[in-house]
Protein backbone atom coordinates (compact mmCIF):
# COMPACT_ATOMS: atom_id res chain seq x y z
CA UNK A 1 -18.46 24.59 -7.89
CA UNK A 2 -17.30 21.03 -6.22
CA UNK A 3 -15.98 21.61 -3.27
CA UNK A 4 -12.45 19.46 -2.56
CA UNK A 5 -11.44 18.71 0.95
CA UNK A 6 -8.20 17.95 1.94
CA UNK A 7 -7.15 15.80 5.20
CA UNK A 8 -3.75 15.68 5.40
CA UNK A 9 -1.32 18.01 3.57
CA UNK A 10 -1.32 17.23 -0.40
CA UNK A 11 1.51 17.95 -2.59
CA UNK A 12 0.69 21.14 -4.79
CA UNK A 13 1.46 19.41 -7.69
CA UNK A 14 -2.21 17.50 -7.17
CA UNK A 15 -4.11 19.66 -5.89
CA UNK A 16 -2.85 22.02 -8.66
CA UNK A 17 -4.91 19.64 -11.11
CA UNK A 18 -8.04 20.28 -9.95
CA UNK A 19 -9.92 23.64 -12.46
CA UNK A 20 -10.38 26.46 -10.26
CA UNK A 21 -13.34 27.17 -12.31
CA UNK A 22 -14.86 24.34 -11.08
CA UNK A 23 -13.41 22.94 -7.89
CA UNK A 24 -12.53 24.76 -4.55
CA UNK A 25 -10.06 22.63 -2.72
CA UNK A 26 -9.28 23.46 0.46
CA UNK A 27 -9.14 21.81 4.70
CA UNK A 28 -12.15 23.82 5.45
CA UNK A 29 -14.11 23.38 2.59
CA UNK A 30 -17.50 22.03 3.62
CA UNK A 31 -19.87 19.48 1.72
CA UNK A 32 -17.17 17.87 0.28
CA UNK A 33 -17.92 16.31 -3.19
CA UNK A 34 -14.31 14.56 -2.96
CA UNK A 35 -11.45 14.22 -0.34
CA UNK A 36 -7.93 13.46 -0.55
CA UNK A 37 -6.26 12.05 2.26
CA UNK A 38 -2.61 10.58 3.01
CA UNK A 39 -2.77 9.05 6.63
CA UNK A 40 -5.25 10.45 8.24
CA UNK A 41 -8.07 8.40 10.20
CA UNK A 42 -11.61 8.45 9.14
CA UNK A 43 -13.47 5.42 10.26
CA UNK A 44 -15.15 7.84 12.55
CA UNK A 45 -15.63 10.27 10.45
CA UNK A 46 -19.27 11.47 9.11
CA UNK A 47 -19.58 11.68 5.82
CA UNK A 48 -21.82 14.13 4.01
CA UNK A 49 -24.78 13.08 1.45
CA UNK A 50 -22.58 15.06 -1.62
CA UNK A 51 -19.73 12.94 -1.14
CA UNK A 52 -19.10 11.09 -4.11
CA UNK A 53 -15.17 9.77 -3.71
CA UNK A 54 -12.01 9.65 -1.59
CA UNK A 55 -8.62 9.60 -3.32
CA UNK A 56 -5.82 8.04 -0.69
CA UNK A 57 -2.71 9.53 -1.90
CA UNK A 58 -0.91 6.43 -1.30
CA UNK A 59 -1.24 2.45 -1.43
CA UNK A 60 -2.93 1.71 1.83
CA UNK A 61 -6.54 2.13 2.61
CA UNK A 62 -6.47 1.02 6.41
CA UNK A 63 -7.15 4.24 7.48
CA UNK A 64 -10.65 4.64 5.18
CA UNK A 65 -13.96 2.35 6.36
CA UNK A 66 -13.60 1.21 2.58
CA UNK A 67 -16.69 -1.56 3.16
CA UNK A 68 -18.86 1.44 4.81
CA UNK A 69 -17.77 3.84 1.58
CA UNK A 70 -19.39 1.11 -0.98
CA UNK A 71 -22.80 0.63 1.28
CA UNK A 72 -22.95 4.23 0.86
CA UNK A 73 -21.95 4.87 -2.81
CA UNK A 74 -19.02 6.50 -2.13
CA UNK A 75 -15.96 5.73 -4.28
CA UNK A 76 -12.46 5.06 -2.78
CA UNK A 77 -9.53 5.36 -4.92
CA UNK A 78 -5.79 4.48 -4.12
CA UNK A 79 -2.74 4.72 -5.74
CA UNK A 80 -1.18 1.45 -6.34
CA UNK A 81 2.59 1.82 -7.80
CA UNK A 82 3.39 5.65 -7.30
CA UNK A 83 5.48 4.99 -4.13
CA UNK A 84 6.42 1.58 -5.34
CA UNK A 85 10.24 2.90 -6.09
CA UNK A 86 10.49 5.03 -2.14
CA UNK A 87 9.62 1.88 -0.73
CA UNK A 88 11.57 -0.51 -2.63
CA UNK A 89 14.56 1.45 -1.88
CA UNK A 90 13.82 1.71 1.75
CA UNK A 91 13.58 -2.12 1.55
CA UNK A 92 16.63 -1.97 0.49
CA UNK A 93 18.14 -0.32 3.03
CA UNK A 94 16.02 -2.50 5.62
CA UNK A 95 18.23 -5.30 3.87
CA UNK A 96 21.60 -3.99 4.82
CA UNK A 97 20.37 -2.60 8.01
CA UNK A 98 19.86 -6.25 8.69
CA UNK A 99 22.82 -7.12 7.89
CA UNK A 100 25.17 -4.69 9.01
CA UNK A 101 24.74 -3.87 12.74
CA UNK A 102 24.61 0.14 11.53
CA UNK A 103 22.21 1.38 14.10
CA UNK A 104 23.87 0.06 16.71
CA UNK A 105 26.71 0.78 15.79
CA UNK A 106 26.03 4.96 14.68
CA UNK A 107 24.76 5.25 18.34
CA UNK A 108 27.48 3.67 19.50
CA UNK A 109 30.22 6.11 17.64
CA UNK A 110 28.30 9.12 17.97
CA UNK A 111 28.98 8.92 22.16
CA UNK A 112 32.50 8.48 21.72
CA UNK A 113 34.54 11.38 22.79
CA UNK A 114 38.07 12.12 22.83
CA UNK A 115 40.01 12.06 25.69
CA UNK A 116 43.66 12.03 27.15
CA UNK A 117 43.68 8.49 28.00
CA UNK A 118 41.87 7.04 24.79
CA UNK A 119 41.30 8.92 21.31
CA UNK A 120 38.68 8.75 19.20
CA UNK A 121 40.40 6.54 15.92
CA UNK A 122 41.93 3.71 19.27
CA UNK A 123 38.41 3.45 20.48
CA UNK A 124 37.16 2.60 16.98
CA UNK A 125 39.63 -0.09 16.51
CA UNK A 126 38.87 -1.48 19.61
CA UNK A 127 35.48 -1.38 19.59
CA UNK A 128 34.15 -2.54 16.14
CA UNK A 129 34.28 -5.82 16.45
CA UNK A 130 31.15 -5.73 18.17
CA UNK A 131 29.37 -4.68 15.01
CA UNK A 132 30.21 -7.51 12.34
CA UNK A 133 27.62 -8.45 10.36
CA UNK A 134 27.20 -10.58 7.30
CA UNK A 135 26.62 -9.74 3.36
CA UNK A 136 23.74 -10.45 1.58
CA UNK A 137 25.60 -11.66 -1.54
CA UNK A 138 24.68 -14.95 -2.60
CA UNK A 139 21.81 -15.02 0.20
CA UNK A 140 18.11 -15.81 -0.86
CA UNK A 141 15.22 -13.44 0.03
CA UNK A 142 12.09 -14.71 -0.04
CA UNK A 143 8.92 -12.03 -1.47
CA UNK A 144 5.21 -12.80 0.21
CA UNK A 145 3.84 -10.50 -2.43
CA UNK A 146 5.02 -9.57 -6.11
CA UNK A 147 2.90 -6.42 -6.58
CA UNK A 148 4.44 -3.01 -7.97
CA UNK A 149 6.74 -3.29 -4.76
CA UNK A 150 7.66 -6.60 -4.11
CA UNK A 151 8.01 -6.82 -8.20
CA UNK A 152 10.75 -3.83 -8.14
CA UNK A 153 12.02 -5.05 -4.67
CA UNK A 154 12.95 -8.54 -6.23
CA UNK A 155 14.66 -7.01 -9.25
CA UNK A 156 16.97 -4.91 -7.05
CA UNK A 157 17.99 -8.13 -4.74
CA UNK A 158 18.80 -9.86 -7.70
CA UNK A 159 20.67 -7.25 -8.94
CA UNK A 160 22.83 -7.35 -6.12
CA UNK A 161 23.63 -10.86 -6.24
CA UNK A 162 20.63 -12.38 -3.92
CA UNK A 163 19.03 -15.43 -5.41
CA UNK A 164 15.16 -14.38 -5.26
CA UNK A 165 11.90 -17.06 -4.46
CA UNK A 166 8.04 -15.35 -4.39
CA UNK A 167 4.73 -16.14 -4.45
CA UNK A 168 1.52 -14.44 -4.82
CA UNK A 169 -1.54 -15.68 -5.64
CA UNK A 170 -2.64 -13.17 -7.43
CA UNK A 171 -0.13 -13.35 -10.03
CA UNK A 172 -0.87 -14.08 -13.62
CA UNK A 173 0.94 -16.62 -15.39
CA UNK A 174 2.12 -13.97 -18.25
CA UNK A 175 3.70 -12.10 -15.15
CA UNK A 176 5.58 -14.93 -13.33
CA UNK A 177 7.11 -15.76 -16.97
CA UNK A 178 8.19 -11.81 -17.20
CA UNK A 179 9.88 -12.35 -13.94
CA UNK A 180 11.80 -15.62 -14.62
CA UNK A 181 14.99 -13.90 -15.19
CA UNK A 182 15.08 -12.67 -11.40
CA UNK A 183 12.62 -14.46 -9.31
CA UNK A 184 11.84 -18.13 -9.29
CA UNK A 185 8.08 -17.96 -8.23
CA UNK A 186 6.65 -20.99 -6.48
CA UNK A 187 3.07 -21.60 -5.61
CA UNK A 188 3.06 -21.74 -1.78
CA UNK A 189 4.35 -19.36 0.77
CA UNK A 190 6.13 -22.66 2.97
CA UNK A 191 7.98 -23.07 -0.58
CA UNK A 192 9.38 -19.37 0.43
CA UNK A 193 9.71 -19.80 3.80
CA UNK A 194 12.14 -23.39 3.30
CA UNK A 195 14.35 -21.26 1.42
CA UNK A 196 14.61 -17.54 2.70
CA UNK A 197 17.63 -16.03 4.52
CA UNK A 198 15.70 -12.62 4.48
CA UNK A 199 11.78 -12.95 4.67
CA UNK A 200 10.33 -9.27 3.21
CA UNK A 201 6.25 -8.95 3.02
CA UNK A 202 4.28 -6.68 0.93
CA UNK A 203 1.18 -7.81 1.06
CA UNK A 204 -2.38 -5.71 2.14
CA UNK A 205 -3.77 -6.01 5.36
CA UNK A 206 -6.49 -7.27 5.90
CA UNK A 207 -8.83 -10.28 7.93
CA UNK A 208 -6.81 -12.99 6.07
CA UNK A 209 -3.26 -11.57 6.44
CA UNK A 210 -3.36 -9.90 9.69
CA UNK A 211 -1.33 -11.69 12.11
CA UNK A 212 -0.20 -14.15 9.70
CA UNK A 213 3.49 -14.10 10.48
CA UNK A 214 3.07 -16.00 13.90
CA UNK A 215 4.50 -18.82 15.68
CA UNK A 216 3.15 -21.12 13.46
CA UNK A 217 4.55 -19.40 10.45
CA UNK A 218 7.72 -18.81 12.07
CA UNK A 219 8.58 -22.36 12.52
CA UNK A 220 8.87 -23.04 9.12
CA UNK A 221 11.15 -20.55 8.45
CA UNK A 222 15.06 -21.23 8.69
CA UNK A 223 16.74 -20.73 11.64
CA UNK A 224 18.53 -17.17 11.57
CA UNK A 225 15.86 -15.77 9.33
CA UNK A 226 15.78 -11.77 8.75
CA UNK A 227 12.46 -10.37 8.44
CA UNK A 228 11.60 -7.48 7.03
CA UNK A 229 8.13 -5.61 7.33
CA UNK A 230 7.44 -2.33 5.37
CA UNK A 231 3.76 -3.34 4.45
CA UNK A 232 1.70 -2.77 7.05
CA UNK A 233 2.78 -3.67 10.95
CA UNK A 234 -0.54 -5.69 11.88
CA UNK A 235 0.51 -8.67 9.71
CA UNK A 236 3.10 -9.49 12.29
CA UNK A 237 2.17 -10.75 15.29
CA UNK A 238 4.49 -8.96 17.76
CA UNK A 239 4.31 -11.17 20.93
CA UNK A 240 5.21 -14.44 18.61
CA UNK A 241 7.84 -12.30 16.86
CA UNK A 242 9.51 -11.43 20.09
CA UNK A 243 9.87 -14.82 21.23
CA UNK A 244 11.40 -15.88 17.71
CA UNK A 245 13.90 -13.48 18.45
CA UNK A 246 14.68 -14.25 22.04
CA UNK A 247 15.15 -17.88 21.06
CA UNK A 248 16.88 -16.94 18.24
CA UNK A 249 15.07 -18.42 15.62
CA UNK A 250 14.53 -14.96 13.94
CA UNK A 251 17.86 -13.00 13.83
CA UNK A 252 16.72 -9.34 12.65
CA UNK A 253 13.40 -8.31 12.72
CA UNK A 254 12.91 -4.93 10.65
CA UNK A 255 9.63 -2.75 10.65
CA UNK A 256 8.53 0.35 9.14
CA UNK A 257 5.67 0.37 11.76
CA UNK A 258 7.12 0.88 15.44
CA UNK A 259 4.52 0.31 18.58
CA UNK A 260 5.00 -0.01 22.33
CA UNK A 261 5.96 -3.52 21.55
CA UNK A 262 9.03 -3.21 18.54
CA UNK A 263 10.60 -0.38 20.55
CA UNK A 264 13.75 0.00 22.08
CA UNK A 265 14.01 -4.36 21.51
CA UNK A 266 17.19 -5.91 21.05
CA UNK A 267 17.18 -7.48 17.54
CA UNK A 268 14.18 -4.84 16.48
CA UNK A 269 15.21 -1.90 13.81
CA UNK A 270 12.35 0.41 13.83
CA UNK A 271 11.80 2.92 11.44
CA UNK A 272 9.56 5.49 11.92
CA UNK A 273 7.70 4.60 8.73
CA UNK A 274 9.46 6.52 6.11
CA UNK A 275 8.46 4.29 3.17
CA UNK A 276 6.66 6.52 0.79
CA UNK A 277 8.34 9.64 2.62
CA UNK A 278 9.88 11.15 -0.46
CA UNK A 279 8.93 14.24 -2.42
CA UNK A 280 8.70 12.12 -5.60
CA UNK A 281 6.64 9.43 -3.78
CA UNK A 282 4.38 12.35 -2.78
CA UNK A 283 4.43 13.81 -5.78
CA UNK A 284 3.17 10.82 -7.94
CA UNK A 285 0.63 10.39 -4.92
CA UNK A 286 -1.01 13.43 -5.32
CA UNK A 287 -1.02 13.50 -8.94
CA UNK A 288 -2.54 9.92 -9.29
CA UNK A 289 -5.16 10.35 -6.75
CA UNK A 290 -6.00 13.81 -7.67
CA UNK A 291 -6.67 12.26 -11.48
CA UNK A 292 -8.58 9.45 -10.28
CA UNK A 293 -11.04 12.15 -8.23
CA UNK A 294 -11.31 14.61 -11.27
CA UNK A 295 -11.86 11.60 -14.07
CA UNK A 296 -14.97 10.00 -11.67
CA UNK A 297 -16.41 13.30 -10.70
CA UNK A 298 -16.56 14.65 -14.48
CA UNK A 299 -16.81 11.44 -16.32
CA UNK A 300 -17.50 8.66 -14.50
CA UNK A 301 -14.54 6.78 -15.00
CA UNK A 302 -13.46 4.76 -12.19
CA UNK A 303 -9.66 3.32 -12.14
CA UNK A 304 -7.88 2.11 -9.13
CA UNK A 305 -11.00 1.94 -6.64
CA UNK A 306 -10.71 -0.55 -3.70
CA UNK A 307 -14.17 -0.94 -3.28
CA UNK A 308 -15.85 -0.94 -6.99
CA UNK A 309 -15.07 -1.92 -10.64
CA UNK A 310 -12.68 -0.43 -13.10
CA UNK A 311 -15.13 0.57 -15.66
CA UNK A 312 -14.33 3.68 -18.31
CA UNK A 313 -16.74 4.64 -21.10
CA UNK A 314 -15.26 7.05 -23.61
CA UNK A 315 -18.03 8.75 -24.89
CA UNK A 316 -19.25 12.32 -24.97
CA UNK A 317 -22.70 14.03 -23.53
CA UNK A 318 -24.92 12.95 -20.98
CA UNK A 319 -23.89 9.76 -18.86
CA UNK A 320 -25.93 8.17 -15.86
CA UNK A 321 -23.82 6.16 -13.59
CA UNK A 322 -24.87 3.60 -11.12
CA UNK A 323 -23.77 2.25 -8.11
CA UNK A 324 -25.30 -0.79 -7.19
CA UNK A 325 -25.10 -4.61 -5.40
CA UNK A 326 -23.53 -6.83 -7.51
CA UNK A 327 -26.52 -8.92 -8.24
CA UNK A 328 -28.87 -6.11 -8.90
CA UNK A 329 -30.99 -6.75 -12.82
CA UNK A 330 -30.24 -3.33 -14.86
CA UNK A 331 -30.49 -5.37 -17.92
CA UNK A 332 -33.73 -4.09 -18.70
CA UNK A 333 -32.29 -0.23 -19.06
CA UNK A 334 -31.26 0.72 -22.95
CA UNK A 335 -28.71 2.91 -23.70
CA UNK A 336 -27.00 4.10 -26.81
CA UNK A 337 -24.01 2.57 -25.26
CA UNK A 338 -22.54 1.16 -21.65
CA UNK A 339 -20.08 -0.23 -19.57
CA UNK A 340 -20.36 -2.46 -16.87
CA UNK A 341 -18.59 -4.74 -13.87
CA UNK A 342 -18.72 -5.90 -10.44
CA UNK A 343 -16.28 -6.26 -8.05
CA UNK A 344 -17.00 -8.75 -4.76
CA UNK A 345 -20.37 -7.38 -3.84
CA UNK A 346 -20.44 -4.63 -5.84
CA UNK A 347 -21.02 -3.35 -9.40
CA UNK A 348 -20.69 -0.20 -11.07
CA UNK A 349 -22.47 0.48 -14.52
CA UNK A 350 -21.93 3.74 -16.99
CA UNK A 351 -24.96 4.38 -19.31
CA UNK A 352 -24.56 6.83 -22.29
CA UNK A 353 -27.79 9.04 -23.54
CA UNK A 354 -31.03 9.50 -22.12
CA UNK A 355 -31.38 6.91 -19.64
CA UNK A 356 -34.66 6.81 -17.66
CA UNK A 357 -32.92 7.69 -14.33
CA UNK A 358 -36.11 6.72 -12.28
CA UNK A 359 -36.22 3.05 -13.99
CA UNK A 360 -32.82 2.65 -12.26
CA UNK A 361 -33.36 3.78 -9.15
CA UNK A 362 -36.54 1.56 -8.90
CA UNK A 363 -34.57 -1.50 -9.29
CA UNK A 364 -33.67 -3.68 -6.49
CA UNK A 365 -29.92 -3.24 -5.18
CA UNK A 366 -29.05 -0.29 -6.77
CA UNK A 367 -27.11 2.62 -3.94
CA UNK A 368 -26.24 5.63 -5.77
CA UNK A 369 -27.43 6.91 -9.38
CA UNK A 370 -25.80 9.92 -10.87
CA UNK A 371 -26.33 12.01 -13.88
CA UNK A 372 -23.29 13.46 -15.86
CA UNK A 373 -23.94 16.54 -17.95
């Protein structure tokens, strides 16, 4: 039996997946051969010598010592795309939020009372002219990021009548064509910046993006800009953000990711990140990540891993997989068949047949060696 252990609550419709012949899957299961985890926080965590994988049931993989995992031999999986429609639409509504003074103004209403001297319709009229915003008809938004969200996020806009400009480097030239009919994608991020009313990111975290939106940034931005941040809250930095605002350079700021600085700040809308907080989102979550586990555990397949290759080898019988540096020599090692890649610093190889298992773990920068009955 492999034992399954789950961190955070999992939607039954994943963990469901999982054989009960074969797997227990449980919060208190010990010697976990996989885990499944939403949010919760493991860089401190100690991981057991059985642990093969991790499946986050989500996008993000902050919350996982990903670079630790791989040193180890232990797989992390995400799941790029199954929230991609929750947070699209939440974008959405981050883009009218910022628009349309609706926070302010629902507080606002919800502490009027009615009273002799002033019902509640004559303080309405009186009072809502404090709350005019603008529409975003005919306004550009600007897309750091055209992955499964910023992809659907730029179709919407431009289905409402917003004139869309992204970039991403990362972007193919076969998928910049696809998106010529709502997105003009340029090459630079200052190309976005010269042009965007609304500023939304979706880009990962990480020691090239965090803090990127700072004062520098800002500057090049037009003057009244509206930015919007349901990616991850470290890419902004807060302190340059809150001047922008103050000075009035940026108009709206809206995050998903609230902290002791974004609270309770004129100009701020926090939300208390709700992105993927949908049953569907968490449905697809659990699904996807629960596949990924079960497909790498009894076949060796990897797909979506952060941290190693895609590599799949449809074959039957006895496989040997091996995780390993990306410059270790397994050339040497026949197989009746085998799939390979690397990915940064690491590679990930799938041997079918009788492989002689001790030949690869003699070999110079390989982790983790596995054999699949």
């Amino acid at each position: 039996m492999q034992n399954i252990l789950t961190l955070n609550k999992i939607a039954a419709c994943g963990t469901e997946l999982f054989d009960k012949g074969k797997y227990t899957v449980g919060d208190s299961v010990e010697n976990p051969t996989g885990i499944l985890v939403r949010s919760a926080k493991m860089h401190d965590y100690a991981f057991n010598p059985e642990l093969l994988a991790i499946g986050r049931a989500g996008a993000g993989t902050n919350n996982i010592p990903v670079d630790k995992c791989a040193e180890m031999g232990i797989v992390v999986f995400n799941s790029p795309g199954a929230n991609a429609n929750a947070v699209k639409e939440l974008v959405l509504a981050g883009l009218f939020l910022s628009s349309r003074k609706v926070t302010k103004a629902v507080t606002w209403a919800s502490n009027l009372t009615d009273t002799a001297e002033a019902n509640v319709a004559a303080q309405v009229e009186k009072g809502k002219s404090a709350f005019g915003g603008n529409e975003i008809l005919g306004k550009t938004l600007g897309v750091i990021g055209l992955g499964a969200i910023g992809k659907k996020v730029a179709q919407a806009a431009n289905a409402l009548g917003m004139t869309v400009v992204g970039t991403d480097p990362f972007l193919s030239e076969t998928a910049a064509k696809e998106m010529e009919s709502y997105c003009k994608v340029v090459s630079t991020k200052e190309e976005v910046y010269a042009e965007a009313d609304y500023l939304t990111l979706h880009v990962p975290c990480n020691n090239d993006t965090k803090g990127f939106v700072n004062a520098e940034v800002i500057a090049k931005m037009k003057d009244g800009v509206k930015i919007l941040n349901f990616a991850r809250g470290e890419l902004v930095n807060d302190t340059d953000l809150k001047a922008a605002l103050a000075s009035g350079k940026v108009s709206v700021y809206v995050t998903d990711f609230p902290n002791a600085e974004t609270v309770n700040v004129d100009g701020i809308v926090a939300i208390p990140h709700l992105g993927a907080s949908t049953a569907e989102s968490e449905d697809n979550c659990a699904i996807m990540a629960a596949n990924e586990l079960i497909d790498y555990i009894e076949n060796g397949n990897i797909q979506n891993s952060v941290n190693f290759p895609n590599v799949k080898l449809d074959v039957s019988g006895k496989k040997v997989a091996v995780l390993h540096k990306a410059n270790a020599d397994l050339s040497g090692i026949t197989a009746e068949a085998k799939a390979t890649g690397t990915r940064k610093d690491y590679g990930y190889t799938l041997f079918a047949g009788d492989v002689d298992v001790e030949a690869i773990q003699a070999i110079a920068g390989v982790i983790r060696v596995r054999v699949i009955d």
